[in-house]
PDB file of N, CA and C in Angstrom:
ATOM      1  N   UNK A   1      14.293  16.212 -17.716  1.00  0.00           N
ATOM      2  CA  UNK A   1      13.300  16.567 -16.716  1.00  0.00           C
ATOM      3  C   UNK A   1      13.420  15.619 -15.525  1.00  0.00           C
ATOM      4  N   UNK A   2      13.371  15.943 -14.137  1.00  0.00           N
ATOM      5  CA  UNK A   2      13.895  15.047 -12.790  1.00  0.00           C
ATOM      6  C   UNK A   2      11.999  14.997 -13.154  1.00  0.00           C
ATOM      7  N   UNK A   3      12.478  13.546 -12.384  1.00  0.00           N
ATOM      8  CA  UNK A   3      10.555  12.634 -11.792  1.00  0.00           C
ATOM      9  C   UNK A   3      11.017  12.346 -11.352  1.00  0.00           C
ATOM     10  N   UNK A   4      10.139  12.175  -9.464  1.00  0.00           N
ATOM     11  CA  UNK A   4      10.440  11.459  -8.418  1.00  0.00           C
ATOM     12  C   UNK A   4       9.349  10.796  -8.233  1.00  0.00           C
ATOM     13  N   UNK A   5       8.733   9.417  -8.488  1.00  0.00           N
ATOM     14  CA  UNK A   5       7.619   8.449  -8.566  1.00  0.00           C
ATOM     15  C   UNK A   5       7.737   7.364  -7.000  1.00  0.00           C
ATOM     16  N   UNK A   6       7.161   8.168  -6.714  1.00  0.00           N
ATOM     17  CA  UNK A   6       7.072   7.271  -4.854  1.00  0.00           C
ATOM     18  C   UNK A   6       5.745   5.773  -5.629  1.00  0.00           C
ATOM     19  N   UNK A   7       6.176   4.762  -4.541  1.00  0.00           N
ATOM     20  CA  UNK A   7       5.223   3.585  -4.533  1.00  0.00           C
ATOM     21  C   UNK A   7       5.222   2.790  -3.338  1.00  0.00           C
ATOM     22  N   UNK A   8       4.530   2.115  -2.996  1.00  0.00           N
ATOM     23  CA  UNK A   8       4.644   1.267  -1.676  1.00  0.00           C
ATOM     24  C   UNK A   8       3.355   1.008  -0.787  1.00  0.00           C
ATOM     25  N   UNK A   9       2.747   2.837  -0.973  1.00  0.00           N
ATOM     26  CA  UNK A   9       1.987   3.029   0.077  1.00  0.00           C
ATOM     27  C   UNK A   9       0.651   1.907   0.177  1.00  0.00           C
ATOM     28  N   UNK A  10       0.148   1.814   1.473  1.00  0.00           N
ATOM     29  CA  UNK A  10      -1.206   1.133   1.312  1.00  0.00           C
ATOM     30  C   UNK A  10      -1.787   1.245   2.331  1.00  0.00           C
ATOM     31  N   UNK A  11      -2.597   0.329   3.064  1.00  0.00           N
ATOM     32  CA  UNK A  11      -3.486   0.004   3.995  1.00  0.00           C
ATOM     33  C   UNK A  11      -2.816  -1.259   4.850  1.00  0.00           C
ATOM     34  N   UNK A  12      -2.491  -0.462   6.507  1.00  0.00           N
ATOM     35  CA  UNK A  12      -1.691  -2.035   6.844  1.00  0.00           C
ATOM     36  C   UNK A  12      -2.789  -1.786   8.653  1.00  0.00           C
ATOM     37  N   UNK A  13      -2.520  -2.757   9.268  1.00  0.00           N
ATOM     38  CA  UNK A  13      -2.661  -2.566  10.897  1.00  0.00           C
ATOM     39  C   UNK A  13      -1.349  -2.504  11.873  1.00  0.00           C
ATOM     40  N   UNK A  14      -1.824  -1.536  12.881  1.00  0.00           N
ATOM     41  CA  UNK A  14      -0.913  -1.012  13.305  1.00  0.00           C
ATOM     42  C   UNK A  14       0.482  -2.339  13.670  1.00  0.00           C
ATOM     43  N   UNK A  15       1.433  -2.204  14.211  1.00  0.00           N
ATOM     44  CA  UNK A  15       1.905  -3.004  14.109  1.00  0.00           C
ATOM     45  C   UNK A  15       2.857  -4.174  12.738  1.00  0.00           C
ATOM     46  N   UNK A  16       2.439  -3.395  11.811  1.00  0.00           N
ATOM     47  CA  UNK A  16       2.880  -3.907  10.594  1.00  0.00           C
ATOM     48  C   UNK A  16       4.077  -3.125   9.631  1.00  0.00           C
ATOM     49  N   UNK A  17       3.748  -3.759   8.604  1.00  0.00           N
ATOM     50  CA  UNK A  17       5.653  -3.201   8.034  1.00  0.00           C
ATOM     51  C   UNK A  17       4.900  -2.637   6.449  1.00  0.00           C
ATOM     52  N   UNK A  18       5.593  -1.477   6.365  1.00  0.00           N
ATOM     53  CA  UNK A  18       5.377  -1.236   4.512  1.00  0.00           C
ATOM     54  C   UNK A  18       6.983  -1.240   4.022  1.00  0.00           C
ATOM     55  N   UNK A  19       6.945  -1.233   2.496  1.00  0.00           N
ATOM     56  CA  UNK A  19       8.466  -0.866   2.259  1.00  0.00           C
ATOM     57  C   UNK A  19       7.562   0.048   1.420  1.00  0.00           C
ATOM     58  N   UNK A  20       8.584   1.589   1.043  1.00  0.00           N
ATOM     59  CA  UNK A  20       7.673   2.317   0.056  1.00  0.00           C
ATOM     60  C   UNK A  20       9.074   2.250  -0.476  1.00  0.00           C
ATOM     61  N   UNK A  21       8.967   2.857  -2.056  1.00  0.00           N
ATOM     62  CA  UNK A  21      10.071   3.101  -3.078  1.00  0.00           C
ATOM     63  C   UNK A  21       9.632   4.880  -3.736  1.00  0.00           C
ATOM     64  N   UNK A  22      10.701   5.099  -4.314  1.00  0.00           N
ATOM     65  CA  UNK A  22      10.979   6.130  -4.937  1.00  0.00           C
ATOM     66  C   UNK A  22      11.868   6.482  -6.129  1.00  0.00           C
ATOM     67  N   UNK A  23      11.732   6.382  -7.227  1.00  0.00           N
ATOM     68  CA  UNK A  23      12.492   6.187  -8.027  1.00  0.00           C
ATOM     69  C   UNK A  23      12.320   7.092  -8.943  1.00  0.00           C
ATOM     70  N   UNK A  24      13.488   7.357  -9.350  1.00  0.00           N
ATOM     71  CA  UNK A  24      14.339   8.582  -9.735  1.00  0.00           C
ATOM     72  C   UNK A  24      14.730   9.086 -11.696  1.00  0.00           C
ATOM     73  N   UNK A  25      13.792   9.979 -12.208  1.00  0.00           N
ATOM     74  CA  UNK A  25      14.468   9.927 -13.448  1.00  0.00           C
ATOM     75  C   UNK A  25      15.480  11.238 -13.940  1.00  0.00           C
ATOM     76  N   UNK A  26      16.077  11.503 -14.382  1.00  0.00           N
ATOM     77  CA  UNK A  26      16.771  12.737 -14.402  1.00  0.00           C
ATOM     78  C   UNK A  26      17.547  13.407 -13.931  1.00  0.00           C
ATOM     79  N   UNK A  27      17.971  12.409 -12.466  1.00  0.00           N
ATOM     80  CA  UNK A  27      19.334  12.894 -11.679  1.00  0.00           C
ATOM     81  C   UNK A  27      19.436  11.617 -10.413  1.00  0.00           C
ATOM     82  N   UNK A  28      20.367  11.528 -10.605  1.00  0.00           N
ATOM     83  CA  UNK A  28      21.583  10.247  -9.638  1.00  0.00           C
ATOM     84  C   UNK A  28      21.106  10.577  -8.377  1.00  0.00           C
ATOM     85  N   UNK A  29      20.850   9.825  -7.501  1.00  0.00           N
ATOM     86  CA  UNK A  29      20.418   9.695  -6.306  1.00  0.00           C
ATOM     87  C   UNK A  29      21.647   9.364  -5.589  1.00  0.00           C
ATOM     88  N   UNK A  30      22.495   8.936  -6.434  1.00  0.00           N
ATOM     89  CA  UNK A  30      24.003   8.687  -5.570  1.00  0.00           C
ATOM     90  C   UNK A  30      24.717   9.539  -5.186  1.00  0.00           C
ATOM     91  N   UNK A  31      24.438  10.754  -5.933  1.00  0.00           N
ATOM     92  CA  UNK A  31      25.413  11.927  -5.561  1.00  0.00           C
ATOM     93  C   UNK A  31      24.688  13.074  -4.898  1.00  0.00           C
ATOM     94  N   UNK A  32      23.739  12.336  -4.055  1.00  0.00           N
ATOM     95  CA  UNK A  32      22.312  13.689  -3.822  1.00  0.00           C
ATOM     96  C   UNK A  32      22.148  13.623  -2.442  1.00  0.00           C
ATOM     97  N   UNK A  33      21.907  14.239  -1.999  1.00  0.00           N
ATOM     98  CA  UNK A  33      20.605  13.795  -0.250  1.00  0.00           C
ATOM     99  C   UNK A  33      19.440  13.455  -1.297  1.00  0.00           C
ATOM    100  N   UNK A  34      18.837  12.500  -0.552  1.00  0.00           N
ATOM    101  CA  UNK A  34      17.379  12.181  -0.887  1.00  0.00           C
ATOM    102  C   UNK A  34      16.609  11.629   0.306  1.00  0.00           C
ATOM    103  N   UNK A  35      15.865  12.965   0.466  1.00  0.00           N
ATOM    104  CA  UNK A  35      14.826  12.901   1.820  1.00  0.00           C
ATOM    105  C   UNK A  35      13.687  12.208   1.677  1.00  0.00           C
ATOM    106  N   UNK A  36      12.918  11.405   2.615  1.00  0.00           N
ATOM    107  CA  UNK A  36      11.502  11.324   2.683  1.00  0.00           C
ATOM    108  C   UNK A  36      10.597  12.029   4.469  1.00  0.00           C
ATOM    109  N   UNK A  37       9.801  12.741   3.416  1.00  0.00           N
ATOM    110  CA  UNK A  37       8.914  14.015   4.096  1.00  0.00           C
ATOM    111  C   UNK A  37       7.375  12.976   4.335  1.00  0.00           C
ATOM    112  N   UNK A  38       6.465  13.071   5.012  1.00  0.00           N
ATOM    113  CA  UNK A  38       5.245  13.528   5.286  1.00  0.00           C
ATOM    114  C   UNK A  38       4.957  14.208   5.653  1.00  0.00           C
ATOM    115  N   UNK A  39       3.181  14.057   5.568  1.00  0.00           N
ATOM    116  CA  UNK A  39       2.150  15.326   6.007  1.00  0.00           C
ATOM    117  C   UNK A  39       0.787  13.872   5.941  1.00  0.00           C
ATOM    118  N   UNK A  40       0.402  14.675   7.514  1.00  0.00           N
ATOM    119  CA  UNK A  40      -0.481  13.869   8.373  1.00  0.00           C
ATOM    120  C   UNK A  40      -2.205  14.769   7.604  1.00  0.00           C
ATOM    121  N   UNK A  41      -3.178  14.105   7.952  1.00  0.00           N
ATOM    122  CA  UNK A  41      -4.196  15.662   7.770  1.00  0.00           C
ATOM    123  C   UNK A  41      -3.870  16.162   8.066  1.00  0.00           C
ATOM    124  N   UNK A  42      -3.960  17.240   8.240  1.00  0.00           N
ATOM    125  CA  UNK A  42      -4.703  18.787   8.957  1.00  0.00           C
ATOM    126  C   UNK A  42      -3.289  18.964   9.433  1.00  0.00           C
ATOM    127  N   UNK A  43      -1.571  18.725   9.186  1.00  0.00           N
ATOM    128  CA  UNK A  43      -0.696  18.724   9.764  1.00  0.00           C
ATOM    129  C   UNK A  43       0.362  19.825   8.408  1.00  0.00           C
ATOM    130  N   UNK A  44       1.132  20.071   9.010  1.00  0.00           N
ATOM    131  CA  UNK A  44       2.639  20.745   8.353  1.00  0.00           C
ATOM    132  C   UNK A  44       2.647  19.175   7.854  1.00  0.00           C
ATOM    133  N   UNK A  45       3.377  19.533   6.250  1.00  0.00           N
ATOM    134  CA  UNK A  45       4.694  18.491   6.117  1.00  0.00           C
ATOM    135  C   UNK A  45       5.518  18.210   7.015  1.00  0.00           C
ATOM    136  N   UNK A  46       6.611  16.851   7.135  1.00  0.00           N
ATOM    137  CA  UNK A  46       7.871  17.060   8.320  1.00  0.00           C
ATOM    138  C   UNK A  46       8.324  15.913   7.710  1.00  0.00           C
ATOM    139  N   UNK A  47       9.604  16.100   7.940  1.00  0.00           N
ATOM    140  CA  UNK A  47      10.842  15.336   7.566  1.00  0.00           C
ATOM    141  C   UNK A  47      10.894  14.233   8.103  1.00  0.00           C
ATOM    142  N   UNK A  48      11.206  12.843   7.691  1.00  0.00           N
ATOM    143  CA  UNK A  48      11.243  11.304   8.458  1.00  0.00           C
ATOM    144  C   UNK A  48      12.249  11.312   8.266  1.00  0.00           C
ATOM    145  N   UNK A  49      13.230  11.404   6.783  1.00  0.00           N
ATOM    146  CA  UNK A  49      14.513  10.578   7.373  1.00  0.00           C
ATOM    147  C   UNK A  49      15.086  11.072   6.028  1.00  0.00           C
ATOM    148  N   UNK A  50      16.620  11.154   5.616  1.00  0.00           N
ATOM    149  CA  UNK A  50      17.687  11.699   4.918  1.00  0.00           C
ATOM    150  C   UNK A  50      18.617  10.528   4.657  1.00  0.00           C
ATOM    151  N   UNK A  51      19.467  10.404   3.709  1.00  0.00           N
ATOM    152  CA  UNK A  51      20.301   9.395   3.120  1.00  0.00           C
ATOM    153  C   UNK A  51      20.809  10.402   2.071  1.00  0.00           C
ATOM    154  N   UNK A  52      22.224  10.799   2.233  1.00  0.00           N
ATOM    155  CA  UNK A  52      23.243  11.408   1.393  1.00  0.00           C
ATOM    156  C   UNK A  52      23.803  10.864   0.521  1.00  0.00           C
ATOM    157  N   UNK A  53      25.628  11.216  -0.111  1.00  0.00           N
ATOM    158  CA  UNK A  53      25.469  11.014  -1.071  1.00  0.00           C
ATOM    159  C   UNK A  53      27.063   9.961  -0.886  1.00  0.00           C
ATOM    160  N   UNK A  54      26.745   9.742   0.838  1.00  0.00           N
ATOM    161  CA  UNK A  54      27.873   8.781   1.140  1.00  0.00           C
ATOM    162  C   UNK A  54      27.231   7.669   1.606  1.00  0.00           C
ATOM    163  N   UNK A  55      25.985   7.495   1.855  1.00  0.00           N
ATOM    164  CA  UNK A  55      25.285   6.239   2.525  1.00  0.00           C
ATOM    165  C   UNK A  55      25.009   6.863   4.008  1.00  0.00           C
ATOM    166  N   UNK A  56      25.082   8.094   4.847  1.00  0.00           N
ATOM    167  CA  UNK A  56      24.751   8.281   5.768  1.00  0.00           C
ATOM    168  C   UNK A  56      23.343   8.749   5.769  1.00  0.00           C
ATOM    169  N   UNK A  57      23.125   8.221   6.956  1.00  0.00           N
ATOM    170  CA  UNK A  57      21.403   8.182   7.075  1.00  0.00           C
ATOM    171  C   UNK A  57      21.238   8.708   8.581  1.00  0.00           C
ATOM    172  N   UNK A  58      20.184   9.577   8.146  1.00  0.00           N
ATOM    173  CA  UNK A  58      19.281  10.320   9.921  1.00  0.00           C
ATOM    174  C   UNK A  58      17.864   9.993   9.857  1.00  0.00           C
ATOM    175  N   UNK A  59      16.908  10.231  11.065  1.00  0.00           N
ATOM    176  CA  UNK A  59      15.935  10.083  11.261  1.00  0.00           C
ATOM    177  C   UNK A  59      15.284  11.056  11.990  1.00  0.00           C
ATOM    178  N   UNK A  60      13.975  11.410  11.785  1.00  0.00           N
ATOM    179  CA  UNK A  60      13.342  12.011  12.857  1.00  0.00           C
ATOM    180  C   UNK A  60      12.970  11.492  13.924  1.00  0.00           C
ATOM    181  N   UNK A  61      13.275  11.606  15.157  1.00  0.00           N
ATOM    182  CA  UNK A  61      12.955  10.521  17.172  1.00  0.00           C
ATOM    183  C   UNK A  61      11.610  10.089  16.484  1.00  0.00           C
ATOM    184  N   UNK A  62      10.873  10.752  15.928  1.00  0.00           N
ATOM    185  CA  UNK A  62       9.377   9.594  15.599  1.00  0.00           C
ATOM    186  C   UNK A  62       9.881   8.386  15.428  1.00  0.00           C
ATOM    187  N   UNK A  63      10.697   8.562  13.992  1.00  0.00           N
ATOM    188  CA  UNK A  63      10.371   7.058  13.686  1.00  0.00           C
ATOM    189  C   UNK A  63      11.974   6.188  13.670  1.00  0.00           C
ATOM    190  N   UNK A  64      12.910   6.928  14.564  1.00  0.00           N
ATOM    191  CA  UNK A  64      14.346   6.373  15.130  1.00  0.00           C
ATOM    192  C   UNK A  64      13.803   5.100  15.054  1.00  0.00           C
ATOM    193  N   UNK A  65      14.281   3.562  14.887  1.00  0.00           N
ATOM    194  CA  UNK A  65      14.702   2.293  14.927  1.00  0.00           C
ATOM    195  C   UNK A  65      13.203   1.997  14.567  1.00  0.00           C
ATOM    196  N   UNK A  66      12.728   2.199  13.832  1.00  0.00           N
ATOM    197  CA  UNK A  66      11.410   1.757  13.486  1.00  0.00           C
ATOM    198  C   UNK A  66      11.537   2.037  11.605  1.00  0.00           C
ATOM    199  N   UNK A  67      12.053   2.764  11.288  1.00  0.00           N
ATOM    200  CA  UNK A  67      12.150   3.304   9.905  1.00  0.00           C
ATOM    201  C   UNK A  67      13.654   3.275   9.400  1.00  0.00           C
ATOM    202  N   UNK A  68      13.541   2.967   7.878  1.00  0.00           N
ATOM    203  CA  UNK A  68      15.203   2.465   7.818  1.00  0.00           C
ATOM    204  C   UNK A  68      15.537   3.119   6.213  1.00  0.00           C
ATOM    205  N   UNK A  69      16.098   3.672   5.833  1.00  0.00           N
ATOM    206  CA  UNK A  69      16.049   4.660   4.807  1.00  0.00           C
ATOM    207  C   UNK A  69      17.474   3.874   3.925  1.00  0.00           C
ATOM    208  N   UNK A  70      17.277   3.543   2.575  1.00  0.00           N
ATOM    209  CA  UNK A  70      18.285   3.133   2.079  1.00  0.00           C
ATOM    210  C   UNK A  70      18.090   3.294   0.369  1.00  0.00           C
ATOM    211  N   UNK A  71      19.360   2.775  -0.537  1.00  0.00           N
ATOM    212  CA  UNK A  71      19.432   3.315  -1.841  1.00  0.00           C
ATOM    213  C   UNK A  71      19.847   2.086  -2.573  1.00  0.00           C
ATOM    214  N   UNK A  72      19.253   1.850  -3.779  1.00  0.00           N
ATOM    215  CA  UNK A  72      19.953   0.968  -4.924  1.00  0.00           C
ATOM    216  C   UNK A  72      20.904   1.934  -5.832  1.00  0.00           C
ATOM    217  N   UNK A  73      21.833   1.969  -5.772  1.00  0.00           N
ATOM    218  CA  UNK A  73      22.311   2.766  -6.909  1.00  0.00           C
ATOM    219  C   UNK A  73      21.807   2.071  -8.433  1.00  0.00           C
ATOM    220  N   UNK A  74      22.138   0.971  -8.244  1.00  0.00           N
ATOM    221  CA  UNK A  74      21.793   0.523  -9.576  1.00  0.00           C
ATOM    222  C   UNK A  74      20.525   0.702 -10.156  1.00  0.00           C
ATOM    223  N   UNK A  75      19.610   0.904  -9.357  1.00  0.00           N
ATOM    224  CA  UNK A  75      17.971   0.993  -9.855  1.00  0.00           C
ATOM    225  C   UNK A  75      17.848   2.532  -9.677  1.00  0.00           C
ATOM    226  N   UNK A  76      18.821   3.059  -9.213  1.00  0.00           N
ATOM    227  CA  UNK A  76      18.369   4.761  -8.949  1.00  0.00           C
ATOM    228  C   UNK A  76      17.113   5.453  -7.917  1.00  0.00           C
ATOM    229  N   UNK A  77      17.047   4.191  -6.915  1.00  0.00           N
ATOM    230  CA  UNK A  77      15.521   3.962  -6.134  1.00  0.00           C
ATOM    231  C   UNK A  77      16.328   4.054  -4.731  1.00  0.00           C
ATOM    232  N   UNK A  78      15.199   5.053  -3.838  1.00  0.00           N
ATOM    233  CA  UNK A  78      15.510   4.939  -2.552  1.00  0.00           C
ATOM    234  C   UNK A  78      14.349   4.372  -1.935  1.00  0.00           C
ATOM    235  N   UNK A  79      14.903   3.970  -1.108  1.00  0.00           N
ATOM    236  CA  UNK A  79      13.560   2.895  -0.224  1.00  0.00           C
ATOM    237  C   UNK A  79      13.221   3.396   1.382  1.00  0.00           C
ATOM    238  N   UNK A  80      12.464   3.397   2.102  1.00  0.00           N
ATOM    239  CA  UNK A  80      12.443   3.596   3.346  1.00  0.00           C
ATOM    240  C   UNK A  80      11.054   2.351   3.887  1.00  0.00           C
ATOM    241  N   UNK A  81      11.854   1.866   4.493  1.00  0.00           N
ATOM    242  CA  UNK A  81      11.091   0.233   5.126  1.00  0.00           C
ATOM    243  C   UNK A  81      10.792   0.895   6.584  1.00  0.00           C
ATOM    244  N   UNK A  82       9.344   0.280   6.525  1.00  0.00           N
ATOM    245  CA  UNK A  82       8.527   1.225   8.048  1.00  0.00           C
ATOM    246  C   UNK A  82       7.867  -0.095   8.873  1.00  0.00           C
ATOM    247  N   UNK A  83       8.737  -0.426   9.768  1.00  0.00           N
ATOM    248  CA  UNK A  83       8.447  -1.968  10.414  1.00  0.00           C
ATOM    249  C   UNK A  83       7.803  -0.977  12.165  1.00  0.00           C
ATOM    250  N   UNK A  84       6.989  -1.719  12.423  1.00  0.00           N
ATOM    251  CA  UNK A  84       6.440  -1.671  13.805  1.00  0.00           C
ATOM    252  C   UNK A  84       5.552  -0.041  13.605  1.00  0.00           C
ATOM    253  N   UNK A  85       4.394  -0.062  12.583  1.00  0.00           N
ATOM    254  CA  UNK A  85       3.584   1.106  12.297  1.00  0.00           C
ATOM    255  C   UNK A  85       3.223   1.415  13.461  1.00  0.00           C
ATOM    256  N   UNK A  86       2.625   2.721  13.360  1.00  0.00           N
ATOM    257  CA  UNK A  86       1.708   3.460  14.507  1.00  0.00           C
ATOM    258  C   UNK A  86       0.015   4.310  13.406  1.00  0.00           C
ATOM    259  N   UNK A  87      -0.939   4.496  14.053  1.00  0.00           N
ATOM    260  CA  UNK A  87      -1.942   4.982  13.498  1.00  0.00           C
ATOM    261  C   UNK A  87      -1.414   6.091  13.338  1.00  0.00           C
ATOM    262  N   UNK A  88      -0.228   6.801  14.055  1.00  0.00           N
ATOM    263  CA  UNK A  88       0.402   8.003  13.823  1.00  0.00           C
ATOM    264  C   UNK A  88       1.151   8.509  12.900  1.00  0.00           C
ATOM    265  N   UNK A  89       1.313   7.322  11.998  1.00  0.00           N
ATOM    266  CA  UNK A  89       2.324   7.382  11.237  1.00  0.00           C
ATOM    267  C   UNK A  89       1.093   7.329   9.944  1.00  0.00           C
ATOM    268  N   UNK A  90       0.189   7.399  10.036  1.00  0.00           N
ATOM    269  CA  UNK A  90      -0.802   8.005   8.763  1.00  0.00           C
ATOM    270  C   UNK A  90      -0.518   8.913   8.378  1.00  0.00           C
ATOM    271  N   UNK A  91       0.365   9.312   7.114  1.00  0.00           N
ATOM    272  CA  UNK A  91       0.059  10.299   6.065  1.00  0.00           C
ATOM    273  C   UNK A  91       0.674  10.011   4.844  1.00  0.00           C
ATOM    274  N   UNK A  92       0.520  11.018   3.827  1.00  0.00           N
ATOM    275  CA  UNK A  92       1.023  10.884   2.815  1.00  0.00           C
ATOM    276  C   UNK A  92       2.529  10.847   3.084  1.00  0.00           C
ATOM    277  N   UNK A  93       3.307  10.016   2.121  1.00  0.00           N
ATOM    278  CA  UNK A  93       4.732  10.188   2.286  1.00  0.00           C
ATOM    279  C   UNK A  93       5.532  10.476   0.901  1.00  0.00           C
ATOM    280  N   UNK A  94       5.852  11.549   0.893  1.00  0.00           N
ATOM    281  CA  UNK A  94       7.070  12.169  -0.363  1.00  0.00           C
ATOM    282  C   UNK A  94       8.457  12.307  -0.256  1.00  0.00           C
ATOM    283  N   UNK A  95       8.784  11.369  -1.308  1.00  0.00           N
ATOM    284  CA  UNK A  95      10.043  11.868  -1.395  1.00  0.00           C
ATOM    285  C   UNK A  95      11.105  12.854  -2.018  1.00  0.00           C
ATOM    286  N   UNK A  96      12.068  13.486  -1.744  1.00  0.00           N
ATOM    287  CA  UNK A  96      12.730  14.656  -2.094  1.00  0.00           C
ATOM    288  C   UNK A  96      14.074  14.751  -2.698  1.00  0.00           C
ATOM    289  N   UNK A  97      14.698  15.257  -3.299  1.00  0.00           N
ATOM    290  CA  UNK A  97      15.443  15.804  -4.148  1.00  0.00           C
ATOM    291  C   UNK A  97      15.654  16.983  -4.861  1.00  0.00           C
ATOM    292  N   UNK A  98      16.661  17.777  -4.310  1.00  0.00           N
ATOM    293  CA  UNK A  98      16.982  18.969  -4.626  1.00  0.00           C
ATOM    294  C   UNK A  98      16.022  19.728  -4.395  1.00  0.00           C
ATOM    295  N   UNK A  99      14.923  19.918  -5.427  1.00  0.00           N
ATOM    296  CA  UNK A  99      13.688  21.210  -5.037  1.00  0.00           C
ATOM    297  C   UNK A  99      12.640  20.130  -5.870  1.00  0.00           C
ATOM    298  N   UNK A 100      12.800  19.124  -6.484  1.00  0.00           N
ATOM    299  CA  UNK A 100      11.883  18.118  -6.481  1.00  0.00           C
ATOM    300  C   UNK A 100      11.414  17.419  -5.640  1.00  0.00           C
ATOM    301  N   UNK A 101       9.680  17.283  -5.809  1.00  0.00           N
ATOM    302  CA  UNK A 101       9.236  16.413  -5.052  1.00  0.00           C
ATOM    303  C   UNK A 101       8.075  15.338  -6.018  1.00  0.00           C
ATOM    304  N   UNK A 102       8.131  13.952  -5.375  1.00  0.00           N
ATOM    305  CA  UNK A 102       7.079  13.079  -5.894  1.00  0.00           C
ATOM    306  C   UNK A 102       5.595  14.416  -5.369  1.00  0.00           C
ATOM    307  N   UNK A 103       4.723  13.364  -6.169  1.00  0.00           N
ATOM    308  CA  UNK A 103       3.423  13.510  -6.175  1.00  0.00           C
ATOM    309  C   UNK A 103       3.021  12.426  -4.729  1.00  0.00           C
ATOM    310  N   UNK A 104       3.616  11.611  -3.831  1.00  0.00           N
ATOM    311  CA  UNK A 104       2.965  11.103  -2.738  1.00  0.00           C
ATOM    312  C   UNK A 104       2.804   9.992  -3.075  1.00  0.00           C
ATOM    313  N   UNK A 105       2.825   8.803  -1.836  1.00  0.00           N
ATOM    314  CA  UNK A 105       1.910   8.047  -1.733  1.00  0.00           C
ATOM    315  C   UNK A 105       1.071   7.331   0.117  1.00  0.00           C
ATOM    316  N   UNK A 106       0.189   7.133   0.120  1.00  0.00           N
ATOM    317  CA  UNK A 106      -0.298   7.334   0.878  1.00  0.00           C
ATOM    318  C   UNK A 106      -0.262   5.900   1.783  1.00  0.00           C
ATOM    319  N   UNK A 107      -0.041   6.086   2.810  1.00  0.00           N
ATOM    320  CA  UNK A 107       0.289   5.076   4.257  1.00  0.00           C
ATOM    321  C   UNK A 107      -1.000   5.357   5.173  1.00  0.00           C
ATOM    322  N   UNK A 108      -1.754   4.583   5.931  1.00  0.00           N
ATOM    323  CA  UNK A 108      -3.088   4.227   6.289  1.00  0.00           C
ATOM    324  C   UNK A 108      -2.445   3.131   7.322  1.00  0.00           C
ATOM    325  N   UNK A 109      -2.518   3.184   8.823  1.00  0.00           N
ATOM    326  CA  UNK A 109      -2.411   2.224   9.782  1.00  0.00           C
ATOM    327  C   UNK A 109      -3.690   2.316  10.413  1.00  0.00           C
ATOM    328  N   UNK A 110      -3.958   1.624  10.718  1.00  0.00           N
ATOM    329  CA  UNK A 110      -5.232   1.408  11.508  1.00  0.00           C
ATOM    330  C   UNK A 110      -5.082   0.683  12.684  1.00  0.00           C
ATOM    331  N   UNK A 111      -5.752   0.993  13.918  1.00  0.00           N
ATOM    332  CA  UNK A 111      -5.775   0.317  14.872  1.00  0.00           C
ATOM    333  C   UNK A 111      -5.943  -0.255  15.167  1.00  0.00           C
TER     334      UNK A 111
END
C-alpha cells in the first residue's frame, strides 16, 4: 500500500523559513516525479514545485528562488524548504505521487 505522510508544517511570521518533509511508503521516490501541491482557503489546489526521477526540479513564478524542492534517496523523503514566507503562501501543502496524495500539512504565515 503507497503512504505519502507530509510533516513540517506550522505557524511562522512572514519572512521566515519552514522545511516540510514527505515521506514515502510503498514506492521509490527515486524513480518517480514527486510533486508538492497546495490549496489556499477558498482557492483551487496548485502546483509549487516537481523533482523527477533524475534530480531535475521546477517551480511555480510564486515561489521561483524562494522554495527549493529536494530528495533523500536513502530516507525515501522529499523535502521542500520555504525560506523568505509570504502571508500568501498560507495553505495546506500536499505532496504527490503517481495518483497518491498525503493527507496535508498545514503552513500559517502571518504578518
Amino acid at each position: 500500500q503507497v503512504q505519502l505522510v507530509e510533516s513540517g508544517g506550522g505557524n511562522v511570521q512572514a519572512g521566515g523559513s519552514l522545511r516540510l518533509s514527505c515521506a514515502a511508503s510503498g514506492i521509490t521516490f527515486s524513480i518517480n516525479v514527486v510533486g508538492w501541491y497546495r490549496q489556499a482557503p477558498g482557492k483551487q489546489r496548485e502546483w509549487v514545485a516537481y523533482i523527477n526521477n533524475a534530480g531535475f526540479t521546477t517551480y511555480a513564478d510564486s515561489v521561483k528562488g524562494r522554495f527549493t524542492i529536494s530528495r533523500d534517496n536513502a530516507l525515501n523523503t522529499v523535502y521542500l524548504q520555504m525560506n523568505s514566507l509570504k502571508p500568501e503562501d498560507t495553505a495546506v501543502y500536499y505532496c504527490n505521487c503517481r495518483s497518491t496524495w498525503g493527507k496535508g500539512t498545514l503552513v500559517t504565515v502571518s504578518s
